[in-house]
PDB file of N, CA and C in Angstrom:
ATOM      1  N   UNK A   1      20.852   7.876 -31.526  1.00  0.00           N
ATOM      2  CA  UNK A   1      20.967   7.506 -30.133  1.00  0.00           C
ATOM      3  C   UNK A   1      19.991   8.354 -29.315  1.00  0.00           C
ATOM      4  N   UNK A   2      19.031   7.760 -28.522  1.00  0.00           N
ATOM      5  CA  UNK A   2      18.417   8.000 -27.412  1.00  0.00           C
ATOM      6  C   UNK A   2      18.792   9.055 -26.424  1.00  0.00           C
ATOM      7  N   UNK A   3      18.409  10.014 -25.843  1.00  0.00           N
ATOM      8  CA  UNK A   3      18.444   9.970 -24.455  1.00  0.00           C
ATOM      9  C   UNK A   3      18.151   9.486 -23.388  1.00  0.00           C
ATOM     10  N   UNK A   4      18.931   9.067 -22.636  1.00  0.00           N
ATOM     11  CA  UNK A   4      18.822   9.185 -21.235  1.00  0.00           C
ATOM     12  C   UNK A   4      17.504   9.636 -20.300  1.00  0.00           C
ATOM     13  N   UNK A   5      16.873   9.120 -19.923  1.00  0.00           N
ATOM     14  CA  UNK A   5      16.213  10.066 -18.769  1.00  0.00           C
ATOM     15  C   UNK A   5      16.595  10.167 -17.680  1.00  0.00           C
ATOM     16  N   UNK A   6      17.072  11.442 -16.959  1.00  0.00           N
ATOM     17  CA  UNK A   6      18.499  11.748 -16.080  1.00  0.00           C
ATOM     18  C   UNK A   6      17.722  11.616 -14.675  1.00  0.00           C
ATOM     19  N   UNK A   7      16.522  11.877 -14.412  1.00  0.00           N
ATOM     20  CA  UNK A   7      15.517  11.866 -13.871  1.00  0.00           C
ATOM     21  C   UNK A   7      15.411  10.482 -13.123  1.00  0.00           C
ATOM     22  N   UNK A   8      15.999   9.829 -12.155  1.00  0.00           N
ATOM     23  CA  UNK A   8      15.491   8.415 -11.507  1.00  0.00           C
ATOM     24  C   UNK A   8      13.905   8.287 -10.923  1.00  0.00           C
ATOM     25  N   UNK A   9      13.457   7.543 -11.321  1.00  0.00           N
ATOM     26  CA  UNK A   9      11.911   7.317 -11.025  1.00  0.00           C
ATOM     27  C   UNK A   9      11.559   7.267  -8.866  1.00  0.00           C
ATOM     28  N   UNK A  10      11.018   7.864  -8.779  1.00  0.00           N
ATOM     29  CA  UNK A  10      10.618   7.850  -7.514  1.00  0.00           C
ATOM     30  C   UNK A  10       9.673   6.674  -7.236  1.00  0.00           C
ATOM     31  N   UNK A  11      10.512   5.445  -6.887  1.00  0.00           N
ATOM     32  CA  UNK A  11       9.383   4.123  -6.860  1.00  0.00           C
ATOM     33  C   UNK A  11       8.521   4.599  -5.238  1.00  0.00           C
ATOM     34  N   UNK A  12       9.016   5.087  -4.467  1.00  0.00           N
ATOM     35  CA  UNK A  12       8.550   5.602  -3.349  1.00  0.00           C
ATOM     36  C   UNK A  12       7.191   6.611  -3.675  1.00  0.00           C
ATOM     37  N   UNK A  13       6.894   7.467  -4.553  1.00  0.00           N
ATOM     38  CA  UNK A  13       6.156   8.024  -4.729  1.00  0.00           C
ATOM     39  C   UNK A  13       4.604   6.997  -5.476  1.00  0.00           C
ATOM     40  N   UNK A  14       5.713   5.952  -6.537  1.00  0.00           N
ATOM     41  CA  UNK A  14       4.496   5.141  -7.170  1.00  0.00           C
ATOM     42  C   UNK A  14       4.141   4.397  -6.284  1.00  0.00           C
ATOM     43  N   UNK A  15       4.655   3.379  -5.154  1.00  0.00           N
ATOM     44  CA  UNK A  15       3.987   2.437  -4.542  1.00  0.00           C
ATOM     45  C   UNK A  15       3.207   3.415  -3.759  1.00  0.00           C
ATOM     46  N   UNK A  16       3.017   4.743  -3.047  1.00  0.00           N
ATOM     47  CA  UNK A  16       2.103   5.191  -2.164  1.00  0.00           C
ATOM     48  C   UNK A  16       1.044   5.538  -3.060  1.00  0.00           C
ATOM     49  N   UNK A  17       0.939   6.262  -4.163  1.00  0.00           N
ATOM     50  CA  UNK A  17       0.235   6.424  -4.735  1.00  0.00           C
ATOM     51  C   UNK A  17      -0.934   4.826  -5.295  1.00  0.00           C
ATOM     52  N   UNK A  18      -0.299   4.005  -5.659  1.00  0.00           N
ATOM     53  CA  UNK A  18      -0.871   2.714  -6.043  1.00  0.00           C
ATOM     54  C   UNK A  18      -1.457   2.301  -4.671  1.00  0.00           C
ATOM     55  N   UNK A  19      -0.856   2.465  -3.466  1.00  0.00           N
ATOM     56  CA  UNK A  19      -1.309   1.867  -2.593  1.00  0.00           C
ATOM     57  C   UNK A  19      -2.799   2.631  -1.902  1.00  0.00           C
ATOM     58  N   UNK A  20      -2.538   4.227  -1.746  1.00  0.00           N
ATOM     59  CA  UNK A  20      -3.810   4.953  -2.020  1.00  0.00           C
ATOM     60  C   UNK A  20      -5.162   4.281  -2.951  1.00  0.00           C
ATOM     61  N   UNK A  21      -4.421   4.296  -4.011  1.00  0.00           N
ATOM     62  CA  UNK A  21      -5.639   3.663  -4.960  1.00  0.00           C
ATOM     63  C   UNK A  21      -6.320   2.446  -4.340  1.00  0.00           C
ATOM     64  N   UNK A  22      -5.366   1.140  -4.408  1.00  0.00           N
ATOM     65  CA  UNK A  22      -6.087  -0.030  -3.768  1.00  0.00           C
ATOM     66  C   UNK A  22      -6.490   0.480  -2.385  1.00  0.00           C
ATOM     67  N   UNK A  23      -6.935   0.850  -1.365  1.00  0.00           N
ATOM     68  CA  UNK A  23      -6.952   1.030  -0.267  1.00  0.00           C
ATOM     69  C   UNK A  23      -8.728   2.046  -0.750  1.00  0.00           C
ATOM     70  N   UNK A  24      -8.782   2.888  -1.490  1.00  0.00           N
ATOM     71  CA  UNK A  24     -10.116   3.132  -1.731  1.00  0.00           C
ATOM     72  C   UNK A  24     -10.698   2.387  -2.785  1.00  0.00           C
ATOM     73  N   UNK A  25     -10.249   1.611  -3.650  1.00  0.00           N
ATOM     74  CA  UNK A  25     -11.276   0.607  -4.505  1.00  0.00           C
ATOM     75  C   UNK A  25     -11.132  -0.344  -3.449  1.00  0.00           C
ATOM     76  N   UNK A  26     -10.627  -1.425  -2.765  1.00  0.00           N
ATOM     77  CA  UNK A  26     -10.925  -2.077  -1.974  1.00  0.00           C
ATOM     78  C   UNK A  26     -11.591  -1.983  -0.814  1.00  0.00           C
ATOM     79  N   UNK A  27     -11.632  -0.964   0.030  1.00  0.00           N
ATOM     80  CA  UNK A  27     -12.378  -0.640   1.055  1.00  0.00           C
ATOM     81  C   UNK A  27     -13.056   0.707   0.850  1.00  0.00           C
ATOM     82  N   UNK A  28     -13.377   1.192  -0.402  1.00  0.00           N
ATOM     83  CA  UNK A  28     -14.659   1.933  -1.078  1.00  0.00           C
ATOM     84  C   UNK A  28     -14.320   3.247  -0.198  1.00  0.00           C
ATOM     85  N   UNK A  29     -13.177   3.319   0.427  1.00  0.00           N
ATOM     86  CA  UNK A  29     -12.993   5.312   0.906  1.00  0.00           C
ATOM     87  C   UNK A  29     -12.884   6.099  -0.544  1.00  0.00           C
ATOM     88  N   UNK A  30     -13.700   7.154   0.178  1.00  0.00           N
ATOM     89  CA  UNK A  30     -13.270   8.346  -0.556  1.00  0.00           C
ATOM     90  C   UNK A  30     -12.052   8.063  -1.083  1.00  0.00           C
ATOM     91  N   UNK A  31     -11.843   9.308  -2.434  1.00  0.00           N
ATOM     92  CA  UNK A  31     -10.552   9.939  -2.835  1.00  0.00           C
ATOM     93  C   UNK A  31      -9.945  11.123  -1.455  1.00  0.00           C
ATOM     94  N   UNK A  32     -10.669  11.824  -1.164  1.00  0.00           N
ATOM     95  CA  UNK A  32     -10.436  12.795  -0.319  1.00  0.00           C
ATOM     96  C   UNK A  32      -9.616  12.093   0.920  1.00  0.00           C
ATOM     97  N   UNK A  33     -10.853  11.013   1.291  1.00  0.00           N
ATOM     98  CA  UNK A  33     -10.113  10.558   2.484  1.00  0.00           C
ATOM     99  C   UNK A  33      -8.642   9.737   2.644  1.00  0.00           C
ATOM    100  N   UNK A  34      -8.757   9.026   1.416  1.00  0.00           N
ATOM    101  CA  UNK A  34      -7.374   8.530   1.128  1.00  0.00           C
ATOM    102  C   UNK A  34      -6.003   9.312   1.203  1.00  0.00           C
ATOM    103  N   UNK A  35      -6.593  10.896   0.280  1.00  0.00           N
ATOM    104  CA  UNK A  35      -5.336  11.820  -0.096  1.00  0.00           C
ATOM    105  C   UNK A  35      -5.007  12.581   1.768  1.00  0.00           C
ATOM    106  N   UNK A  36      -6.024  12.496   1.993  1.00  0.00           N
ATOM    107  CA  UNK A  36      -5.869  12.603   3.591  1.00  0.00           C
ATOM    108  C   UNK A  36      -4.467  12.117   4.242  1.00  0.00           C
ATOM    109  N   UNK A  37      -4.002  10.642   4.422  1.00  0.00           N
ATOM    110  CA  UNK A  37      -3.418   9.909   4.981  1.00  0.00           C
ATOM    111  C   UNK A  37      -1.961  10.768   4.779  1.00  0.00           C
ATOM    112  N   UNK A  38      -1.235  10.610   5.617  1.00  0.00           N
ATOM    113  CA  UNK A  38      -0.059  10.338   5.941  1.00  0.00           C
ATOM    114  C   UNK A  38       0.552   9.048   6.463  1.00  0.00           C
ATOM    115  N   UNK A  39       1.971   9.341   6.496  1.00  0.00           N
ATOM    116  CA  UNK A  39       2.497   8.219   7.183  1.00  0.00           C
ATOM    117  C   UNK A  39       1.979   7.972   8.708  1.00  0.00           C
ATOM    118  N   UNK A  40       1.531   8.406   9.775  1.00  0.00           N
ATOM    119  CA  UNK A  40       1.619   8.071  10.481  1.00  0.00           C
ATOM    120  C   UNK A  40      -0.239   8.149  10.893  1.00  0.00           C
ATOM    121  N   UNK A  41      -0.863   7.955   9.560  1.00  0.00           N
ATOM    122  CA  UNK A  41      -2.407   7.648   9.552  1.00  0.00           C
ATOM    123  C   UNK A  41      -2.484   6.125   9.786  1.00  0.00           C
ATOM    124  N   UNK A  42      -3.366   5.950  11.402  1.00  0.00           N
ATOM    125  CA  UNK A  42      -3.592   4.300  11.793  1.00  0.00           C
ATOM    126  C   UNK A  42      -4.293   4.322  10.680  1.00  0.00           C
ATOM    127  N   UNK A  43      -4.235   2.638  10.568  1.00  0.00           N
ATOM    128  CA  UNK A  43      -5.066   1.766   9.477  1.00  0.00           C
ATOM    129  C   UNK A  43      -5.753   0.880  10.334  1.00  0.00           C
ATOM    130  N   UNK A  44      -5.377  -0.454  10.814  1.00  0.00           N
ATOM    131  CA  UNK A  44      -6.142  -1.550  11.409  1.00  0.00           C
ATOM    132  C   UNK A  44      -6.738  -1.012  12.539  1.00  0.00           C
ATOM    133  N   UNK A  45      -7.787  -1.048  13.172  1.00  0.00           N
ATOM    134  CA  UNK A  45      -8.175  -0.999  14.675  1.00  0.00           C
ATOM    135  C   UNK A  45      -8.777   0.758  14.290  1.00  0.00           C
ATOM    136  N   UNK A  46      -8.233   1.650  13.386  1.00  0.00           N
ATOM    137  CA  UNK A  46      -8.818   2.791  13.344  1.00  0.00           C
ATOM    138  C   UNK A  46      -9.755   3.104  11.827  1.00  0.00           C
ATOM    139  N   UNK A  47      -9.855   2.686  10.886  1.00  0.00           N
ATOM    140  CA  UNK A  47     -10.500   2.216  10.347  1.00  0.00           C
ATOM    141  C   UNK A  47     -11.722   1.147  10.586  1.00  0.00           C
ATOM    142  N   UNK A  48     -12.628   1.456  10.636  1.00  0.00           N
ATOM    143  CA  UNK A  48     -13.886   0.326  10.642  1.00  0.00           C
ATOM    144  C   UNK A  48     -13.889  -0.425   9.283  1.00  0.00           C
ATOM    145  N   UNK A  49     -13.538   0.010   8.599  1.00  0.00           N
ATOM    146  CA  UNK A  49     -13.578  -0.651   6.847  1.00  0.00           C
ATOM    147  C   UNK A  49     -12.325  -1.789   6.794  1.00  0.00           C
ATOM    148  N   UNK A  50     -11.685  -1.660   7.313  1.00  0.00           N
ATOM    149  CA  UNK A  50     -10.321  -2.281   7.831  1.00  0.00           C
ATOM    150  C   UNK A  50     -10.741  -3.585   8.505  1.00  0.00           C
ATOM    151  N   UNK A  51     -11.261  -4.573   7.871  1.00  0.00           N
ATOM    152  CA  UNK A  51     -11.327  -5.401   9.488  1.00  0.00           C
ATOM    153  C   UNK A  51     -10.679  -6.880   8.822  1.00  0.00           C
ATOM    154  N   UNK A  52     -10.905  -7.982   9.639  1.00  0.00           N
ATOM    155  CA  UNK A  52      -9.813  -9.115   9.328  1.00  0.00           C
ATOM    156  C   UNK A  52      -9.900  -9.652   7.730  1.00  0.00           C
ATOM    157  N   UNK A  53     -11.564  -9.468   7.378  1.00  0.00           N
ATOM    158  CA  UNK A  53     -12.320 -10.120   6.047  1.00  0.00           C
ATOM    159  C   UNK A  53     -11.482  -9.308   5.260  1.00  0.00           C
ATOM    160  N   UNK A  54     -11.333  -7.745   5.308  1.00  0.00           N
ATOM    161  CA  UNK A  54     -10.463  -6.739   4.868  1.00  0.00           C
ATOM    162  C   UNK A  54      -9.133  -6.868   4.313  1.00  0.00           C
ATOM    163  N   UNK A  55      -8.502  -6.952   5.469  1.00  0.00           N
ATOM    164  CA  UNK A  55      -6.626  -7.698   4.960  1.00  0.00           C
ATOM    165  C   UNK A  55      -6.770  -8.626   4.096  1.00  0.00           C
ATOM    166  N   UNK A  56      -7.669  -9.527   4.051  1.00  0.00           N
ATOM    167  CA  UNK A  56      -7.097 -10.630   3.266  1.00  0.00           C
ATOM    168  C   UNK A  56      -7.511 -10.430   1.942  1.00  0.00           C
ATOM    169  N   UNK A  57      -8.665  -9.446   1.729  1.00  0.00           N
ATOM    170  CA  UNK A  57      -9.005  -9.215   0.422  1.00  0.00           C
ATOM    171  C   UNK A  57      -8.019  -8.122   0.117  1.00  0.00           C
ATOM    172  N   UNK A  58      -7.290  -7.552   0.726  1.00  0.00           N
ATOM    173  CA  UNK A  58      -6.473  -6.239   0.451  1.00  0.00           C
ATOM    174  C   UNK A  58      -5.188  -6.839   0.191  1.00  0.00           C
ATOM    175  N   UNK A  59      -5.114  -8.024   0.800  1.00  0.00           N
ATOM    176  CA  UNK A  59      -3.373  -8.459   0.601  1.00  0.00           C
ATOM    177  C   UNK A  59      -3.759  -9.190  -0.822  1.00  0.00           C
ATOM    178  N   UNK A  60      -5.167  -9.862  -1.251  1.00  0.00           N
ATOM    179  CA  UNK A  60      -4.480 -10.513  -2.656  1.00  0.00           C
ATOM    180  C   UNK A  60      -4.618  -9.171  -3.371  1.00  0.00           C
ATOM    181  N   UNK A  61      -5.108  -8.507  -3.574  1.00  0.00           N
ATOM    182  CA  UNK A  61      -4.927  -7.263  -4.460  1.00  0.00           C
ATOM    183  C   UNK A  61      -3.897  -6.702  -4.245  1.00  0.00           C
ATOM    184  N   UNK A  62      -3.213  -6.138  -3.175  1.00  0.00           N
ATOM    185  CA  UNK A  62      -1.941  -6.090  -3.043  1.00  0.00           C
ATOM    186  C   UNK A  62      -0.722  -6.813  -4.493  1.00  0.00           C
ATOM    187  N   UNK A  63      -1.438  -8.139  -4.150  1.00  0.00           N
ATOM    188  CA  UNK A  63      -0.008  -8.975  -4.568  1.00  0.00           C
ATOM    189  C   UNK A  63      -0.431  -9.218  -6.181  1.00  0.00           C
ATOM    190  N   UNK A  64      -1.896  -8.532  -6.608  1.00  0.00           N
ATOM    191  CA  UNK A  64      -2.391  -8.406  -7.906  1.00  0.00           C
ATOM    192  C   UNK A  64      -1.271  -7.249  -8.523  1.00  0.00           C
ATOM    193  N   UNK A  65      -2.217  -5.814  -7.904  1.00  0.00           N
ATOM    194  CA  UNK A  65      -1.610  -4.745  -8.380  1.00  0.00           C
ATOM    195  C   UNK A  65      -0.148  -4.651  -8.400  1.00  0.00           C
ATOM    196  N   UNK A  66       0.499  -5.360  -7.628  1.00  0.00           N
ATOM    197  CA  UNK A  66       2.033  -5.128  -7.580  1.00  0.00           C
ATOM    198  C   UNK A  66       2.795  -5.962  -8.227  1.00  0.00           C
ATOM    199  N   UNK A  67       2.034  -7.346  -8.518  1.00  0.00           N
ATOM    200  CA  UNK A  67       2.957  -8.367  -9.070  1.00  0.00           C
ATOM    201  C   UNK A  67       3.697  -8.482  -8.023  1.00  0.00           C
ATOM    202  N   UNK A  68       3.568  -8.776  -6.774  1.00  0.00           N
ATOM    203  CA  UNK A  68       4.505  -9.813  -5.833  1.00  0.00           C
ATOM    204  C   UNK A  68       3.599 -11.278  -5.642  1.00  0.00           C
ATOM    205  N   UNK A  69       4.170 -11.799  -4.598  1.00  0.00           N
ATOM    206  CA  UNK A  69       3.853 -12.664  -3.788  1.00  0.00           C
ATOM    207  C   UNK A  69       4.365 -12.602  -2.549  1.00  0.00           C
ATOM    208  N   UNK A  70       3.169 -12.459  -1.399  1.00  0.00           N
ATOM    209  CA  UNK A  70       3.316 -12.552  -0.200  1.00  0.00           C
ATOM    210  C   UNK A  70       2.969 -14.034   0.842  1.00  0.00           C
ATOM    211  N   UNK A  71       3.722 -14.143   1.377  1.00  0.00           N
ATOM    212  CA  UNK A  71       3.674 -15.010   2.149  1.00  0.00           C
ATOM    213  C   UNK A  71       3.221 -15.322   3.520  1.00  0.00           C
ATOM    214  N   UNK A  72       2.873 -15.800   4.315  1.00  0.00           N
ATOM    215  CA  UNK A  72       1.790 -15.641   5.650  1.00  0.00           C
ATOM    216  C   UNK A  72       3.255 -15.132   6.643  1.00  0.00           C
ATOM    217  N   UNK A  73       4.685 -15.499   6.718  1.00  0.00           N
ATOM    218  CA  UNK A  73       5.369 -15.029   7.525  1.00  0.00           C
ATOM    219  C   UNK A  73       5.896 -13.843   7.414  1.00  0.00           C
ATOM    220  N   UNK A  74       5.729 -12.924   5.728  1.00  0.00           N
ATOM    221  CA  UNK A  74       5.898 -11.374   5.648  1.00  0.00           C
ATOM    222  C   UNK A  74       5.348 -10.457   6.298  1.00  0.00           C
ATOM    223  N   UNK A  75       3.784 -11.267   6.899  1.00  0.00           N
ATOM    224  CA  UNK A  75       3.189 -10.161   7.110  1.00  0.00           C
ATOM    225  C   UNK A  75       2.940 -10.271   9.023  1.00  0.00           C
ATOM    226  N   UNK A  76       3.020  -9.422   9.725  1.00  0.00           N
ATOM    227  CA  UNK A  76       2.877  -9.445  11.188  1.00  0.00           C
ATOM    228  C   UNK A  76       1.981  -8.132  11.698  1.00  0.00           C
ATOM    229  N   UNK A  77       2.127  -8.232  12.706  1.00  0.00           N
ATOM    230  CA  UNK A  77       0.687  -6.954  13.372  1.00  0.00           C
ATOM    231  C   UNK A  77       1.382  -5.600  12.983  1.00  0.00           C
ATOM    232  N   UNK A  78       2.591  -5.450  12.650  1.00  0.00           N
ATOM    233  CA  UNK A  78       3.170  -3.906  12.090  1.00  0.00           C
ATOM    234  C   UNK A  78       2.227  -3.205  11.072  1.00  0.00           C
ATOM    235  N   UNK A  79       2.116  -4.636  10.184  1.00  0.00           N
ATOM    236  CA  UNK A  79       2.111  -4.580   8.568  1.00  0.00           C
ATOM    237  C   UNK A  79       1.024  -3.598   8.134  1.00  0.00           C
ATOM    238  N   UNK A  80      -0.442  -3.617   8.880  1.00  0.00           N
ATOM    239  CA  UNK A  80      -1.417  -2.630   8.876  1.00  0.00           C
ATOM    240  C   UNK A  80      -1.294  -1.439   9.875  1.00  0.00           C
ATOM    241  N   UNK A  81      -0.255  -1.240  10.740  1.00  0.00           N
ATOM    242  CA  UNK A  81      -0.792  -0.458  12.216  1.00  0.00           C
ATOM    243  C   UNK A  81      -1.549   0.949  11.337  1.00  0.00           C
ATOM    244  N   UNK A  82      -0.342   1.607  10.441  1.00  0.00           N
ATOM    245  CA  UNK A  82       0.018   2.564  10.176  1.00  0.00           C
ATOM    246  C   UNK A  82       0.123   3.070   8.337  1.00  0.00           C
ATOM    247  N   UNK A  83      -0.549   3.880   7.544  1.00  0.00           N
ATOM    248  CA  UNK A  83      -0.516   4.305   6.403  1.00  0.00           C
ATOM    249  C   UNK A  83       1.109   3.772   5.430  1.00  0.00           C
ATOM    250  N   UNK A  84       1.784   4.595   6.936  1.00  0.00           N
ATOM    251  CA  UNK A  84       4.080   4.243   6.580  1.00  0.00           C
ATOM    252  C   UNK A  84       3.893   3.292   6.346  1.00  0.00           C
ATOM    253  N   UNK A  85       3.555   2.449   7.211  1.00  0.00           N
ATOM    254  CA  UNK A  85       3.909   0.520   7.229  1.00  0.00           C
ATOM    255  C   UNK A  85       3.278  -0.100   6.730  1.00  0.00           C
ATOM    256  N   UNK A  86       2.236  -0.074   5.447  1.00  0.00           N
ATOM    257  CA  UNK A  86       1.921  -0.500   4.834  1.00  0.00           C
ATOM    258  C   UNK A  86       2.659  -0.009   3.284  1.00  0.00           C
ATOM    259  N   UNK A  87       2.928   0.921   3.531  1.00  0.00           N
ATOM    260  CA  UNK A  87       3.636   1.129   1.959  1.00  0.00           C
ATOM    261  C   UNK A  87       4.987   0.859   1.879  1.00  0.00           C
ATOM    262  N   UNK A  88       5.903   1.202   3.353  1.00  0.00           N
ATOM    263  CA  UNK A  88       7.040   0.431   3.753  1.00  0.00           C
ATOM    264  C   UNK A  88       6.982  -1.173   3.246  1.00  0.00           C
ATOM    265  N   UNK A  89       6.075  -1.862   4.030  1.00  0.00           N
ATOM    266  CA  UNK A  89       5.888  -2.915   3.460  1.00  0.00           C
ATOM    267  C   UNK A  89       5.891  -3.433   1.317  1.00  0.00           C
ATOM    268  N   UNK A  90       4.702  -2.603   1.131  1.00  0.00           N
ATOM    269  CA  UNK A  90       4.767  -2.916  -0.067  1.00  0.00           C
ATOM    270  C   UNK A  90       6.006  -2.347  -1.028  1.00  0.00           C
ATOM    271  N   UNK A  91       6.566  -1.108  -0.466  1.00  0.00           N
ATOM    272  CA  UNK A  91       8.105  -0.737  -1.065  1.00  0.00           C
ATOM    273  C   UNK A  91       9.286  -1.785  -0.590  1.00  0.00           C
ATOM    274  N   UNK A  92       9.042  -2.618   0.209  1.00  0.00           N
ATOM    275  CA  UNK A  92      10.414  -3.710   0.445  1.00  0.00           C
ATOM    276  C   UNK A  92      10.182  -5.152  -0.444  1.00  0.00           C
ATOM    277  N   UNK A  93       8.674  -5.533  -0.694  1.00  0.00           N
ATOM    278  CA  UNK A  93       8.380  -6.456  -1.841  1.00  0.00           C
ATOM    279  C   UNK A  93       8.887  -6.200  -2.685  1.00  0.00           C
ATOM    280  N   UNK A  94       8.661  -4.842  -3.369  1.00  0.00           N
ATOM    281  CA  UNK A  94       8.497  -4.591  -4.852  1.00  0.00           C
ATOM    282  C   UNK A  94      10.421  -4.644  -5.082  1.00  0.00           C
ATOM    283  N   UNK A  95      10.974  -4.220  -3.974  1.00  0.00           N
ATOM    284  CA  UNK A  95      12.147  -3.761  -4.007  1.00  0.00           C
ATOM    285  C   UNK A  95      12.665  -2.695  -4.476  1.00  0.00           C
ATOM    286  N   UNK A  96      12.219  -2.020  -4.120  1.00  0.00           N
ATOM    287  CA  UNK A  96      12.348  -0.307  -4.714  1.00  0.00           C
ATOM    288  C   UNK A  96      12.693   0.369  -3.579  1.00  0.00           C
TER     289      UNK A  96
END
């Protein structure tokens, strides 16, 4: 018989981390600048790399890397403001 791993996985830690990642292979930031972010680092409107052509290539990778599917009414002007609300977001897809 196996053990246990007593240890619950921090899905909160993997979706920010994954979301870091896509966020510099998709819009080509630094590592540095990425590890930069916090939650309350703007994204849309403060970012120049960020722009409308942006989201939409970021949301199908999104819904690549994560294995969801998003839908045009999930997503609203919150969804980018902010570093939080984008991983908020992708932590309520994944359901974690």
């Amino acid at each position: 018989m196996q053990a246990q791993n007593s240890q619950p996985v921090d899905r909160t830690l993997d979706v920010d981390s994954m979301m870091r990642a896509l966020l510099r292979d998709v819009l080509g930031l630094t590592q540095d600048r990425v590890d930069a972010f916090d939650a309350d680092t703007p994204l849309f409107g403060a970012l120049p790399e960020l722009d409308s052509m942006a989201v939409a290539g970021l949301l199908t990778e999104i819904e690549d890397r994560f294995d969801i599917l998003i839908d045009d009414e999930d997503i609203d002007g919150d969804t980018f403001e902010t570093f939080g609300s984008l991983v908020a977001f992708a932590q309520a897809k994944v359901g974690g």
